[in-house]
C-alpha atoms as a PDB file:
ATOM      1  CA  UNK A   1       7.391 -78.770  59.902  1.00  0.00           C
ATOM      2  CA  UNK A   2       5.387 -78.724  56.823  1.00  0.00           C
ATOM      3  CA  UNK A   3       2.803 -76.177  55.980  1.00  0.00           C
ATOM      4  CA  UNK A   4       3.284 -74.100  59.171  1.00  0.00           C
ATOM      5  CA  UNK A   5       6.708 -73.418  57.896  1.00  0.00           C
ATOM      6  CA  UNK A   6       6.365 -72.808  54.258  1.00  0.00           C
ATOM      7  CA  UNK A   7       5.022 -69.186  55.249  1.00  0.00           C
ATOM      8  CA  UNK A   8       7.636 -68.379  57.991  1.00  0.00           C
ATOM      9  CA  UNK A   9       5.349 -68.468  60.662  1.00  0.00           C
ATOM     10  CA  UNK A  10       7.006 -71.647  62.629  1.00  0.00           C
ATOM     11  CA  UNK A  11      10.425 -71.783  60.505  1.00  0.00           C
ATOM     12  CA  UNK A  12      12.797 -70.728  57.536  1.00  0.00           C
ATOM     13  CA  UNK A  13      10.499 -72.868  55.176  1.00  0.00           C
ATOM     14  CA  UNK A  14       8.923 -76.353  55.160  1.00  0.00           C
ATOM     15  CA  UNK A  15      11.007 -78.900  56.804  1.00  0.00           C
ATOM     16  CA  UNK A  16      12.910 -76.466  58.355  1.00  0.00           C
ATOM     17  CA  UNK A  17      10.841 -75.401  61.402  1.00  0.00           C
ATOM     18  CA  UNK A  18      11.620 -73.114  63.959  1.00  0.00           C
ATOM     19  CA  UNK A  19      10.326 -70.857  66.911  1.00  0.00           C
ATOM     20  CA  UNK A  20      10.628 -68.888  69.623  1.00  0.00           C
ATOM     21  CA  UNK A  21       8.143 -67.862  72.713  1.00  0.00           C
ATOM     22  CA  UNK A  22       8.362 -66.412  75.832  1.00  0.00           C
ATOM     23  CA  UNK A  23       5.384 -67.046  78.773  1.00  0.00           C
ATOM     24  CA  UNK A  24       3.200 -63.737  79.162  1.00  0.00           C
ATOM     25  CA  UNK A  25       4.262 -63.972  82.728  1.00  0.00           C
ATOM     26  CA  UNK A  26       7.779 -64.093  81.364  1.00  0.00           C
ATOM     27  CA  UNK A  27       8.619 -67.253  83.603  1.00  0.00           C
ATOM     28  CA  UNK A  28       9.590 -69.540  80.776  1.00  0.00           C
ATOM     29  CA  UNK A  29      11.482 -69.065  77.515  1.00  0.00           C
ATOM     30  CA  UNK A  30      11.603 -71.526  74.754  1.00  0.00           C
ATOM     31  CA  UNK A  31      13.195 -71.703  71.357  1.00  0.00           C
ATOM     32  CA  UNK A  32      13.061 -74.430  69.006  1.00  0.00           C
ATOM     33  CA  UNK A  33      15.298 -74.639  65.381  1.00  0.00           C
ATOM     34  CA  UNK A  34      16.646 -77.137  63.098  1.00  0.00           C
ATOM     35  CA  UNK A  35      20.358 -77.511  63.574  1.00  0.00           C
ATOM     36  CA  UNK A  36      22.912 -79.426  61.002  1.00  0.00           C
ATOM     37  CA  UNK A  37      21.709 -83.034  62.630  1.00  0.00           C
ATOM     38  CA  UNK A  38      18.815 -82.859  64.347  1.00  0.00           C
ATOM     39  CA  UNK A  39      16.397 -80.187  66.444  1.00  0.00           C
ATOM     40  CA  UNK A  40      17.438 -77.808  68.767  1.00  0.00           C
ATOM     41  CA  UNK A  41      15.530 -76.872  71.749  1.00  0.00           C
ATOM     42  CA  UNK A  42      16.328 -74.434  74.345  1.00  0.00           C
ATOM     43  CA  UNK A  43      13.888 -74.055  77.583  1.00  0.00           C
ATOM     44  CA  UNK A  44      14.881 -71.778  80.541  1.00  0.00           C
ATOM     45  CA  UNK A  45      12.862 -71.396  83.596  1.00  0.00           C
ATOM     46  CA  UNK A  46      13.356 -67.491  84.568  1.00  0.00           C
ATOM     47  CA  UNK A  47      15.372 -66.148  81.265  1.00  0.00           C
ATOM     48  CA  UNK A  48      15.848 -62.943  83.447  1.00  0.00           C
ATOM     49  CA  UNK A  49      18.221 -64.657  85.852  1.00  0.00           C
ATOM     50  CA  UNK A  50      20.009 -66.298  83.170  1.00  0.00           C
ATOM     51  CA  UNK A  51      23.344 -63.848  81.820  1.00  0.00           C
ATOM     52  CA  UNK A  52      23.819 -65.889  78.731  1.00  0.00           C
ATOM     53  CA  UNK A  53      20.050 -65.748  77.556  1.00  0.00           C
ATOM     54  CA  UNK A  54      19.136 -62.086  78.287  1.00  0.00           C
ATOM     55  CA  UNK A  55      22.849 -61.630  75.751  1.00  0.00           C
ATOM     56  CA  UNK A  56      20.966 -63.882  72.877  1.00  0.00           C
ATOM     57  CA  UNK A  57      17.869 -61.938  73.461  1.00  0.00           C
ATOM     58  CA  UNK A  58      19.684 -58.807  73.404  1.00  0.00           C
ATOM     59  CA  UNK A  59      21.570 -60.120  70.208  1.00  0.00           C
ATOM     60  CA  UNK A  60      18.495 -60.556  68.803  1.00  0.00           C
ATOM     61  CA  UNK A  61      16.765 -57.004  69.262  1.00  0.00           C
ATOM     62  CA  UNK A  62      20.478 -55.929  67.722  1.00  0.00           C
ATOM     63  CA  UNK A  63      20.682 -58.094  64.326  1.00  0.00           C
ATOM     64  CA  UNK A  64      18.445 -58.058  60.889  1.00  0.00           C
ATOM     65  CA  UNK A  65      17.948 -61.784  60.748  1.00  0.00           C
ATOM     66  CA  UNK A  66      15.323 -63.045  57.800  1.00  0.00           C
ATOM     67  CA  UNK A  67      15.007 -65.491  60.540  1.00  0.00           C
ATOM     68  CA  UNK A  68      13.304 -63.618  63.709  1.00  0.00           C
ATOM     69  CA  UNK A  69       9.822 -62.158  62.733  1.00  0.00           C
ATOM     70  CA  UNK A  70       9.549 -58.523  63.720  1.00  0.00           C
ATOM     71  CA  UNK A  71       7.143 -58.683  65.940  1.00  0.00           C
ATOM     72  CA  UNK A  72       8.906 -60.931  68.105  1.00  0.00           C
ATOM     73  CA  UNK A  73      11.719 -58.503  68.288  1.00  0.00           C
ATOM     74  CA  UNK A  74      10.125 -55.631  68.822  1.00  0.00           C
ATOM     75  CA  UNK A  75       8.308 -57.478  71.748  1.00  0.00           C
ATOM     76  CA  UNK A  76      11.404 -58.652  73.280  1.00  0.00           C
ATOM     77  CA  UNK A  77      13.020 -55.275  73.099  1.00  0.00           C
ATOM     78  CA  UNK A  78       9.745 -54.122  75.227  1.00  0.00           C
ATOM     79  CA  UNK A  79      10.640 -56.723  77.444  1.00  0.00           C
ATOM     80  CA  UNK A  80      14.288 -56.225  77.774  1.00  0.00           C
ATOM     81  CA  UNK A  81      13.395 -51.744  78.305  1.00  0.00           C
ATOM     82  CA  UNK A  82      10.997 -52.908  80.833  1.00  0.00           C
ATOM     83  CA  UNK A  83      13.097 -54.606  82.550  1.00  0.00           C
ATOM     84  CA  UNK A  84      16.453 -52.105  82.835  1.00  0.00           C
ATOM     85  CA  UNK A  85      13.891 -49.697  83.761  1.00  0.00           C
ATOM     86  CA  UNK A  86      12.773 -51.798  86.843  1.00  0.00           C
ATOM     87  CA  UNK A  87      16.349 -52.240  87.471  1.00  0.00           C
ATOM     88  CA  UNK A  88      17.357 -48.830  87.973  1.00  0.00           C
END
């Protein structure tokens, strides 16, 4: 929570830490943030059978956020192309 965050690379800034990860095999999906009273974590087995989570990762690929690193985005936008092509 300390020096990772102060650049942004696990959080807003230090003591506010923060992140987000998918598994390469895209079974898992976890996401981590501060909230108002404690930490937040979020870990779904199979994000692509899960409605509400494919919506927040579509949400994400939508919004500017100073919070979501770019290259996250842009890889979950791959991931969400890939998959509506495999669909069809």
């Amino acid at each position: 929570m300390g020096r990772g965050a102060a650049s942004a690379f696990l959080g807003v800034h230090a003591g506010h830490a923060g992140f987000a990860m998918m598994a390469l095999d895209t079974s898992v999906y976890v996401h981590a943030s501060t909230g108002e009273t404690g930490v937040d974590v979020l870990a779904v087995r199979h994000p692509d059978r899960s409605e509400n989570i494919l919506r927040h990762l579509e949400w994400i690929t939508l919004h500017d956020s100073p919070y979501v690193d770019r290259e996250f985005k842009e890889r979950i936008a791959v991931w969400l192309a890939g998959r509506r092509r495999s669909a069809a």
